[in-house]
PDB file of N, CA and C in Angstrom:
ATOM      1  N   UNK A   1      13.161  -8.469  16.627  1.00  0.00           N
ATOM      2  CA  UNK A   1      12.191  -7.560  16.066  1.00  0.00           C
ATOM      3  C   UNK A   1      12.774  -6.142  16.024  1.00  0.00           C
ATOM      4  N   UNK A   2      13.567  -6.131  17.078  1.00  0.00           N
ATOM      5  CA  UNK A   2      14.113  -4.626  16.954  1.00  0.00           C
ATOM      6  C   UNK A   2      15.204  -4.111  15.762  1.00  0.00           C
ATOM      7  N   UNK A   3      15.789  -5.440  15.530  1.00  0.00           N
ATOM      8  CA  UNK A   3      16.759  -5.581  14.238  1.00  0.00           C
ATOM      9  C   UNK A   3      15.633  -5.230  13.014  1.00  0.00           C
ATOM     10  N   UNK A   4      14.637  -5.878  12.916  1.00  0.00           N
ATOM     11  CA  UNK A   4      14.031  -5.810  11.565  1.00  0.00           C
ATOM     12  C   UNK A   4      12.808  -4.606  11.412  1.00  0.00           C
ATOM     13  N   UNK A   5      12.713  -4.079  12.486  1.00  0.00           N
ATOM     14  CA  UNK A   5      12.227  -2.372  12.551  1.00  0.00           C
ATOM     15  C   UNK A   5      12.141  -1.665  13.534  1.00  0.00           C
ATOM     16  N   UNK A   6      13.449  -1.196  12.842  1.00  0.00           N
ATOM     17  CA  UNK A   6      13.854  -0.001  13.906  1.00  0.00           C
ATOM     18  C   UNK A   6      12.915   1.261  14.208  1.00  0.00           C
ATOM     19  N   UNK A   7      12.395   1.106  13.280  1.00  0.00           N
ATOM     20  CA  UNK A   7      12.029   2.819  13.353  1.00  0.00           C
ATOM     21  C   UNK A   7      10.101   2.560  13.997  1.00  0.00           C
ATOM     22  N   UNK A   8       9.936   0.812  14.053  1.00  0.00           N
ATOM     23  CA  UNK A   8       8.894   0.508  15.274  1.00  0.00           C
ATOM     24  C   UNK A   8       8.607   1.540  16.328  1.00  0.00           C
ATOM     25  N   UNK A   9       7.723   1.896  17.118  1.00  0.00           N
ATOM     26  CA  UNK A   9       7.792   2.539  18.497  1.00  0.00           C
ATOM     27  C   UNK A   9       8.088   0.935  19.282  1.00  0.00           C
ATOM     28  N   UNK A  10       8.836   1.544  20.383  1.00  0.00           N
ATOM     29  CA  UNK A  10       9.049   0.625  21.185  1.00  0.00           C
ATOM     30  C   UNK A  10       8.002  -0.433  21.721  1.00  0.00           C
ATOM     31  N   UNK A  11       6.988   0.227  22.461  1.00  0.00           N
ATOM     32  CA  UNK A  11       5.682   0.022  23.052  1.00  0.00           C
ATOM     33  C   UNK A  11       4.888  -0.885  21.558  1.00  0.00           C
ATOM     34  N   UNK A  12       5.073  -0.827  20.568  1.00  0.00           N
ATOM     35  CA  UNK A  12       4.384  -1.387  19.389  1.00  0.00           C
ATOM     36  C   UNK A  12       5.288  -2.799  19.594  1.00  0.00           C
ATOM     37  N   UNK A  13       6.487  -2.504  19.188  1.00  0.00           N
ATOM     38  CA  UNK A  13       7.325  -3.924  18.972  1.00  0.00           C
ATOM     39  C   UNK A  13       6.806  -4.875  19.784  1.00  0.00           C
ATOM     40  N   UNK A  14       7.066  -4.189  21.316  1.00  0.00           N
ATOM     41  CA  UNK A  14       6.773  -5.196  22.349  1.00  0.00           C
ATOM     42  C   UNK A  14       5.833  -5.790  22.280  1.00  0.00           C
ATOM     43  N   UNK A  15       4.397  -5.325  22.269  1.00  0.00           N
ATOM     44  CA  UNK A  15       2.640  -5.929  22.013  1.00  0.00           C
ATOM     45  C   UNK A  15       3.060  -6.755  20.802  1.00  0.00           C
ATOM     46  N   UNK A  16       3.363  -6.227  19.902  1.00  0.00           N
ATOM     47  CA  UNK A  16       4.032  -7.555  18.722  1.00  0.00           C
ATOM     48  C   UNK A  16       4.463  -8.633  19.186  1.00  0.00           C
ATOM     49  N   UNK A  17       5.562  -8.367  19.753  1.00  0.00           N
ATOM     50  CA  UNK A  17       6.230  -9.760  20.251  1.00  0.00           C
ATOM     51  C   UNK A  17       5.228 -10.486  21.027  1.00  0.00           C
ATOM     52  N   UNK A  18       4.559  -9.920  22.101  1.00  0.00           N
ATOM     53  CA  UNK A  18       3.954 -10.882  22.676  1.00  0.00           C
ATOM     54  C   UNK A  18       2.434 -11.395  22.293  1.00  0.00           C
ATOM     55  N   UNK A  19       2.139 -10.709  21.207  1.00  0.00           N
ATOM     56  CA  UNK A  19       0.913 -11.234  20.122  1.00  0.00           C
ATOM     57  C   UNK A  19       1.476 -12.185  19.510  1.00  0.00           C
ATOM     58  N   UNK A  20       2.469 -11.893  18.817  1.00  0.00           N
ATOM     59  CA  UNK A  20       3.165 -13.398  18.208  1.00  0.00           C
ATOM     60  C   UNK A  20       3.575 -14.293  18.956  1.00  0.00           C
ATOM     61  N   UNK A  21       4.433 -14.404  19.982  1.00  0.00           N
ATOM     62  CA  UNK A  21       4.771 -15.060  21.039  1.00  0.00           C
ATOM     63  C   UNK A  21       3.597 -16.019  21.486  1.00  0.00           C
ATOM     64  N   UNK A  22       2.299 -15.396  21.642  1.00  0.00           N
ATOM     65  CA  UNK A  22       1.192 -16.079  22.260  1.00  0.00           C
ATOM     66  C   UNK A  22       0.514 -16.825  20.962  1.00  0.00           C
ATOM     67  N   UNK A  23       0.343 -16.258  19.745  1.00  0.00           N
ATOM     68  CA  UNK A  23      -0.146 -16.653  18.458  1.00  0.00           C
ATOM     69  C   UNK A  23       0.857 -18.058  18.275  1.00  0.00           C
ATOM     70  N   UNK A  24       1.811 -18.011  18.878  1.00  0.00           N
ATOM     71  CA  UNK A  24       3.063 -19.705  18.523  1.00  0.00           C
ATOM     72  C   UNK A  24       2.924 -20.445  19.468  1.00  0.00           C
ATOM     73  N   UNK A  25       2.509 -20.092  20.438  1.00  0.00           N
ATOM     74  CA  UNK A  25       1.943 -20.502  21.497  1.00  0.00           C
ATOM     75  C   UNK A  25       0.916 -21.747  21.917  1.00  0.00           C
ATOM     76  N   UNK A  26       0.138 -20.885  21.380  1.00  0.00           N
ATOM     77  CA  UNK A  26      -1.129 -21.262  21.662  1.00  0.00           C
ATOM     78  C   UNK A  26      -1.902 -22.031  20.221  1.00  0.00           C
ATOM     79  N   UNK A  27      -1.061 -21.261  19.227  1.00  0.00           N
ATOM     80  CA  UNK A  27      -1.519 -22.149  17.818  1.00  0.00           C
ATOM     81  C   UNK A  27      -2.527 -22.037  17.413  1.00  0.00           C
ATOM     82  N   UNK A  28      -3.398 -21.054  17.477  1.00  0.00           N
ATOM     83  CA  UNK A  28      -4.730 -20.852  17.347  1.00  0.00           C
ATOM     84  C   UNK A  28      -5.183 -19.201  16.852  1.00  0.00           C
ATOM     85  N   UNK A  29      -6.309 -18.708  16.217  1.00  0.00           N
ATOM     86  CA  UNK A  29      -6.286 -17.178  16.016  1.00  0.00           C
ATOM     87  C   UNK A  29      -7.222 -17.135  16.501  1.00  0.00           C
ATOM     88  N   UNK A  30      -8.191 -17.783  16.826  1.00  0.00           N
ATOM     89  CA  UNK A  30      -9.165 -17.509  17.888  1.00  0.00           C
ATOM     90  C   UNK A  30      -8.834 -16.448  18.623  1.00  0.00           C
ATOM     91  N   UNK A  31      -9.515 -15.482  18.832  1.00  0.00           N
ATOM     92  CA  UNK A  31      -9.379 -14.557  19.451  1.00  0.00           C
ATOM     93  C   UNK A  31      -9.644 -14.398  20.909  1.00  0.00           C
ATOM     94  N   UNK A  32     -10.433 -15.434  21.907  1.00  0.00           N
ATOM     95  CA  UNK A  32     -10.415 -15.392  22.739  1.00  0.00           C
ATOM     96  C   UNK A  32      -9.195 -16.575  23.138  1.00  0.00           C
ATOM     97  N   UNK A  33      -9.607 -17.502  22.314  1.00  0.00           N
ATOM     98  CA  UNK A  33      -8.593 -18.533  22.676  1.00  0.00           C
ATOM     99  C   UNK A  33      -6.962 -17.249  22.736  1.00  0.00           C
ATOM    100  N   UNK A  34      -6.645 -16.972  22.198  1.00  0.00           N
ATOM    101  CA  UNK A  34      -5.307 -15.793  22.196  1.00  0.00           C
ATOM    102  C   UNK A  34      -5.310 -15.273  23.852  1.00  0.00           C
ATOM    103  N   UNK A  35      -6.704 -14.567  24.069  1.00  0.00           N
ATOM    104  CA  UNK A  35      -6.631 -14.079  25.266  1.00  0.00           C
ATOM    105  C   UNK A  35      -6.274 -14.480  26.423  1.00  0.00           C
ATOM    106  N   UNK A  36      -6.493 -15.804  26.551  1.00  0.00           N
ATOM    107  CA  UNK A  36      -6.305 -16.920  27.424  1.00  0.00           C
ATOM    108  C   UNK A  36      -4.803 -16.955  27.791  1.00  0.00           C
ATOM    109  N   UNK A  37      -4.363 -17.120  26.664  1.00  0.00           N
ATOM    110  CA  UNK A  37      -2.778 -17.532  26.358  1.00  0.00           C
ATOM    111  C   UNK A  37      -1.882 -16.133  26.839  1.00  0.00           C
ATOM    112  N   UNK A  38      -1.993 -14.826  26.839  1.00  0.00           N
ATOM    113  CA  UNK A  38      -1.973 -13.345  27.109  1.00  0.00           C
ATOM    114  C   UNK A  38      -1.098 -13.578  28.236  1.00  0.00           C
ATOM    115  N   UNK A  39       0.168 -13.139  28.305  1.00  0.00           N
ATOM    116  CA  UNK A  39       1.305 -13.171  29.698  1.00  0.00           C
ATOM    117  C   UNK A  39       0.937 -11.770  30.356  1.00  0.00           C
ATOM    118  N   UNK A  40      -0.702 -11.270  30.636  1.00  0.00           N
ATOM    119  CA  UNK A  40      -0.904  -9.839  30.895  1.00  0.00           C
ATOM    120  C   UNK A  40      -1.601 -10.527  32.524  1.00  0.00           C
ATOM    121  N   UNK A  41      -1.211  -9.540  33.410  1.00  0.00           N
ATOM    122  CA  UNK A  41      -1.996  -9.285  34.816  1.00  0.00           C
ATOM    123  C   UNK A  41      -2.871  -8.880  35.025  1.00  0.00           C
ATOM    124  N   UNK A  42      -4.242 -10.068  34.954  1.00  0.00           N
ATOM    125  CA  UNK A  42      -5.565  -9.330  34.339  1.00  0.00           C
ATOM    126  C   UNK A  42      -6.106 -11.312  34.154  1.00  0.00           C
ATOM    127  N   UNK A  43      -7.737 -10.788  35.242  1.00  0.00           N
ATOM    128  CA  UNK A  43      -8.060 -12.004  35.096  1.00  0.00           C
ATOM    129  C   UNK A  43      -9.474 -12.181  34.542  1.00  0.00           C
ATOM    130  N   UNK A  44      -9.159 -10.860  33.839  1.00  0.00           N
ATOM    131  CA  UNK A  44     -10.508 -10.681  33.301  1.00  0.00           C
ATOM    132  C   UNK A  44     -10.480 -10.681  31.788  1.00  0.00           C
ATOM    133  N   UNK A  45     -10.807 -11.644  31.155  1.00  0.00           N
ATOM    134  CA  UNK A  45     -11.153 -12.157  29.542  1.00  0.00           C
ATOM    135  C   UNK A  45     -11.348 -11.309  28.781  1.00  0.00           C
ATOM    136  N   UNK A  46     -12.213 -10.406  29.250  1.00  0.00           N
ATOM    137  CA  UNK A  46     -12.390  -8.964  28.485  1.00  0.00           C
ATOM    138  C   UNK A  46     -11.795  -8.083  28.101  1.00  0.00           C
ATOM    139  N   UNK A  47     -11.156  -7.966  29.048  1.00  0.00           N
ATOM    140  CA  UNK A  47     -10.106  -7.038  28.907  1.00  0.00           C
ATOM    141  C   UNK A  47      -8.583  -7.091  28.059  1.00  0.00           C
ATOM    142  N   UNK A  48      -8.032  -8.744  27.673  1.00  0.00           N
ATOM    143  CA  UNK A  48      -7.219  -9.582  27.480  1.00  0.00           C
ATOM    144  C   UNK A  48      -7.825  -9.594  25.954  1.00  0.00           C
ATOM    145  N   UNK A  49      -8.988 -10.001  25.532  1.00  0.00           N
ATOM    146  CA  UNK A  49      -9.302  -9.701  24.314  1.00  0.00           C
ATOM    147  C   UNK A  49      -9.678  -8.351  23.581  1.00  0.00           C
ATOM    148  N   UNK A  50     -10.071  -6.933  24.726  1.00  0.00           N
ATOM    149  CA  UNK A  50      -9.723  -5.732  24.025  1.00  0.00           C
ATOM    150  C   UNK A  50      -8.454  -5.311  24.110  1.00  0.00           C
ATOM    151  N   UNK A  51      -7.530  -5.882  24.751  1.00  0.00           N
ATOM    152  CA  UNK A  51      -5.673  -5.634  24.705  1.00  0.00           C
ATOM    153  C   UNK A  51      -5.391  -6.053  23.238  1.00  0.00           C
ATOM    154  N   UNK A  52      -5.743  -6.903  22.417  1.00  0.00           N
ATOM    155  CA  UNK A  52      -5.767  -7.753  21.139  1.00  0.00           C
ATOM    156  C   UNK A  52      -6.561  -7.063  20.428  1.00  0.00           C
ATOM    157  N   UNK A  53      -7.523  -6.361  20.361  1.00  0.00           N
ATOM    158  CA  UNK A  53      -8.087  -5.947  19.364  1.00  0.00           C
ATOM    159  C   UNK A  53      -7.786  -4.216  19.463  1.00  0.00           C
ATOM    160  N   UNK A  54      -7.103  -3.861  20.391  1.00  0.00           N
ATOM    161  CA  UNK A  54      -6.659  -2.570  19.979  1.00  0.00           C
ATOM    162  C   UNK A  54      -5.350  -2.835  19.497  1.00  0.00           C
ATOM    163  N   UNK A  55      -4.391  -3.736  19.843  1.00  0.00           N
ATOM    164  CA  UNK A  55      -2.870  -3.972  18.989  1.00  0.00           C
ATOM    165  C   UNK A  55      -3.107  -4.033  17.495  1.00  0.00           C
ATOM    166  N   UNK A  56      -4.132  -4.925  17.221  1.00  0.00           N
ATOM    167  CA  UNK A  56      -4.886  -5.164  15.595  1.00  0.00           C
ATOM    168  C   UNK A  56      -5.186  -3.646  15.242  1.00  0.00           C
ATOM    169  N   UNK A  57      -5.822  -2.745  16.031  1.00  0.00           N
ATOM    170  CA  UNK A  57      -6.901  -1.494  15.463  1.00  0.00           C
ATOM    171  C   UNK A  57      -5.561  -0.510  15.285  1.00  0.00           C
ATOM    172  N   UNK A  58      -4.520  -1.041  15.859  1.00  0.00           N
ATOM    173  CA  UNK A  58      -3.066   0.302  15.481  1.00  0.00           C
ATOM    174  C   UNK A  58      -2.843   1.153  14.713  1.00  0.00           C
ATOM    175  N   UNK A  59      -3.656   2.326  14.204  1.00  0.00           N
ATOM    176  CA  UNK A  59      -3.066   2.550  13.005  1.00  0.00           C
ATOM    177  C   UNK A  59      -2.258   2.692  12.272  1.00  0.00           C
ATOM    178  N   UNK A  60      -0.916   2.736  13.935  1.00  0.00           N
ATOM    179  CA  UNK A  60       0.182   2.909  13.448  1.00  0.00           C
ATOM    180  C   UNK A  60       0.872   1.687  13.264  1.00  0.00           C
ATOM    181  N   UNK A  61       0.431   0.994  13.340  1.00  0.00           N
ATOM    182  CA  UNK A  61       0.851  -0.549  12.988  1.00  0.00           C
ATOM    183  C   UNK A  61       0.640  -0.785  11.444  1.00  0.00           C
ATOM    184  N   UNK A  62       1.890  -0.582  10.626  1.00  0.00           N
ATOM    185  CA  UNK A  62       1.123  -1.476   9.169  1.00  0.00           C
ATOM    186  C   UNK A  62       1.383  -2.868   8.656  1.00  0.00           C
ATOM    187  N   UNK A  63       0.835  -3.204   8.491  1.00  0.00           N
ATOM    188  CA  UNK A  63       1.138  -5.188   8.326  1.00  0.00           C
ATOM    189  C   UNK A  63       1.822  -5.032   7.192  1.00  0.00           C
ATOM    190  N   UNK A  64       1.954  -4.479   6.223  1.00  0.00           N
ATOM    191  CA  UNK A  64       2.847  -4.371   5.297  1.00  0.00           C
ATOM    192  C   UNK A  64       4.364  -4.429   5.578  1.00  0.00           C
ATOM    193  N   UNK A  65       4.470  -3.599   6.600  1.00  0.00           N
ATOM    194  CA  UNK A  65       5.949  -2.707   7.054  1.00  0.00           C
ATOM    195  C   UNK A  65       6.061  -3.942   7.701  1.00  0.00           C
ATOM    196  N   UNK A  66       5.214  -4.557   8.815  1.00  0.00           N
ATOM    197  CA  UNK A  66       5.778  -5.284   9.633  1.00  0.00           C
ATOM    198  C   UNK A  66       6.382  -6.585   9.082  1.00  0.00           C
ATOM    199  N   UNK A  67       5.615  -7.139   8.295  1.00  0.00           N
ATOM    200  CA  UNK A  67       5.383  -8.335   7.020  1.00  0.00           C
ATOM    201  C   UNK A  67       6.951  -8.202   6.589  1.00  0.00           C
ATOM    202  N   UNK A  68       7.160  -7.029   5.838  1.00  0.00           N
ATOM    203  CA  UNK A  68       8.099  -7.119   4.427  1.00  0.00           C
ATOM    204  C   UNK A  68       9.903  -7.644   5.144  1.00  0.00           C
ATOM    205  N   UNK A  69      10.288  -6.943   6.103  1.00  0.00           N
ATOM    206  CA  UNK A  69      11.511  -7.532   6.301  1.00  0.00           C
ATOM    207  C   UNK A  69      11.449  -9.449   6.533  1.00  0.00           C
ATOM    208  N   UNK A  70      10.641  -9.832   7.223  1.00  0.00           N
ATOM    209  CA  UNK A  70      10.133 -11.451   7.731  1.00  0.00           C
ATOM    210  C   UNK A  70      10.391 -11.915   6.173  1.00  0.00           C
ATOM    211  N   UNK A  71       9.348 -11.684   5.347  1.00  0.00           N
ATOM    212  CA  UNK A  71       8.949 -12.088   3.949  1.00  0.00           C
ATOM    213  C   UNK A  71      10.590 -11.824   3.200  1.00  0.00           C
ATOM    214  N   UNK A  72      11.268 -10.813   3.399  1.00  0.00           N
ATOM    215  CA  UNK A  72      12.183 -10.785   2.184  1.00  0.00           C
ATOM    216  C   UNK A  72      13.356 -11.986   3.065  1.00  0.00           C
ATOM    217  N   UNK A  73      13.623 -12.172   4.480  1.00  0.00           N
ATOM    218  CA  UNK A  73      14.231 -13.374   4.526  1.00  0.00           C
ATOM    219  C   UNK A  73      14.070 -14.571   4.590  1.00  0.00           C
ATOM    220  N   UNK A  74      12.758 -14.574   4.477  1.00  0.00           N
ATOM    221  CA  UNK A  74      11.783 -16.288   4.079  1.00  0.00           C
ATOM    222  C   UNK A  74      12.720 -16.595   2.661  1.00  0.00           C
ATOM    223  N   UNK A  75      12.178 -15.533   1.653  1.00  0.00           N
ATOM    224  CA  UNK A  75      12.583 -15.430   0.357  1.00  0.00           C
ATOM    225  C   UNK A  75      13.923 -15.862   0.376  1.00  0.00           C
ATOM    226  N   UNK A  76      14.610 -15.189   1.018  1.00  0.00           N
ATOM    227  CA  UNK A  76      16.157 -15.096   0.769  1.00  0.00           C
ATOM    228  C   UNK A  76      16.567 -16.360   1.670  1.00  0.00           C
ATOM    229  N   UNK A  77      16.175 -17.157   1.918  1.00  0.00           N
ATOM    230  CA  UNK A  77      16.461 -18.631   2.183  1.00  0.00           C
ATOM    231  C   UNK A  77      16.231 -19.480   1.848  1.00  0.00           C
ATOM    232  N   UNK A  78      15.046 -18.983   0.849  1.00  0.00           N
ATOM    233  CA  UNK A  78      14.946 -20.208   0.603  1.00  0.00           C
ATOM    234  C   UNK A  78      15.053 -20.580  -0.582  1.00  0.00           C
ATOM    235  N   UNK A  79      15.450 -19.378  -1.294  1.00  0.00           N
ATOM    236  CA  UNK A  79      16.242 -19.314  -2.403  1.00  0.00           C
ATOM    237  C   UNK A  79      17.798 -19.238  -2.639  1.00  0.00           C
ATOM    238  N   UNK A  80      18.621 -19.647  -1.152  1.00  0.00           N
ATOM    239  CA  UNK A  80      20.113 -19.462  -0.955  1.00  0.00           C
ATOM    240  C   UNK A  80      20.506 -20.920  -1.749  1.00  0.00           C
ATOM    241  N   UNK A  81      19.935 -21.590  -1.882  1.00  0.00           N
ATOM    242  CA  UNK A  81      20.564 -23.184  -2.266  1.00  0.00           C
ATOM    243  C   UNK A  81      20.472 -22.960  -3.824  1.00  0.00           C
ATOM    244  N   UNK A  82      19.762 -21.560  -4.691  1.00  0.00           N
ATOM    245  CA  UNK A  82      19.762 -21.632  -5.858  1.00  0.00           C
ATOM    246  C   UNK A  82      18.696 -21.984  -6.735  1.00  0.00           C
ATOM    247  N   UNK A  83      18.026 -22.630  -5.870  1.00  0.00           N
ATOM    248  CA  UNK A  83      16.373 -22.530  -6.379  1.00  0.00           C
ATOM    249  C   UNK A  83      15.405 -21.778  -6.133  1.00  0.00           C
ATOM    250  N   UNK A  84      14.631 -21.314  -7.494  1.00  0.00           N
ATOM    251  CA  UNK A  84      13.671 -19.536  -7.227  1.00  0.00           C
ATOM    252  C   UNK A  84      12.671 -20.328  -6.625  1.00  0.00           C
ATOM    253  N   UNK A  85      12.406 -19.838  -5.775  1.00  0.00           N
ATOM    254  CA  UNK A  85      11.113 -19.665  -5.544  1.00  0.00           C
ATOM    255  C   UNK A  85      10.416 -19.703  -5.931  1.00  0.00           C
ATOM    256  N   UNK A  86       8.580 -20.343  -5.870  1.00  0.00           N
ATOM    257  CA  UNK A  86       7.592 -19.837  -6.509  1.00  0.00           C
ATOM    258  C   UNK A  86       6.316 -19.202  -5.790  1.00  0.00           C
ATOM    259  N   UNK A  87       6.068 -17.540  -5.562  1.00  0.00           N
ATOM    260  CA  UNK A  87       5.526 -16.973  -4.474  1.00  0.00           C
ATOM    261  C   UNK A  87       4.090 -16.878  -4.782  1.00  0.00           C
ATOM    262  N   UNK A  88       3.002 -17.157  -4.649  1.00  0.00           N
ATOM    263  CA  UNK A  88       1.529 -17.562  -5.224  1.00  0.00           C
ATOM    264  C   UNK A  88       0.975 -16.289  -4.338  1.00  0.00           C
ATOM    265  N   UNK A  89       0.506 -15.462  -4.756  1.00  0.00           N
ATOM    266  CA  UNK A  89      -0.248 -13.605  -3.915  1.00  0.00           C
ATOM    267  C   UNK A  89      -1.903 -13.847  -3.938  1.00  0.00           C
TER     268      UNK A  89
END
């Protein structure tokens, strides 16, 4: 993650990683179900699901920015064998 945005704050990347980390995890978007799954010191549910909904409320987080490097090497693989793609928005 640090390769594909650098210019991330540190403290952002990390809550990333381990939102995604737990989101592959756990396999689910349930939002409490997520909380559950949470590698945080804290045995309180509540708190584990407002840790998750302030990473979401980031403003400085844009799903765009975060999205576009992931998305352009999805693309770029899976179009390496020579066949385009067909990307449905």
């Amino acid at each position: 993650m640090r390769r594909r945005l650098p210019r991330q704050r540190v403290t952002q990347r990390r809550k990333l990683s381990t939102l995604v980390a737990t989101l592959l995890q756990e396999q689910h978007v349930n939002l409490m179900a997520l909380g559950c799954g949470l590698p945080l010191e804290t045995e309180n549910r509540a708190s584990r699901f407002q840790w998750i909904k302030r990473v979401l409320a980031n403003g400085l987080i844009d799903p765009a920015e975060v999205m576009a490097p992931y998305a352009r090497e999805v693309l770029e693989r899976s179009s390496a064998g020579g066949v385009q793609p067909i990307v449905i928005i």
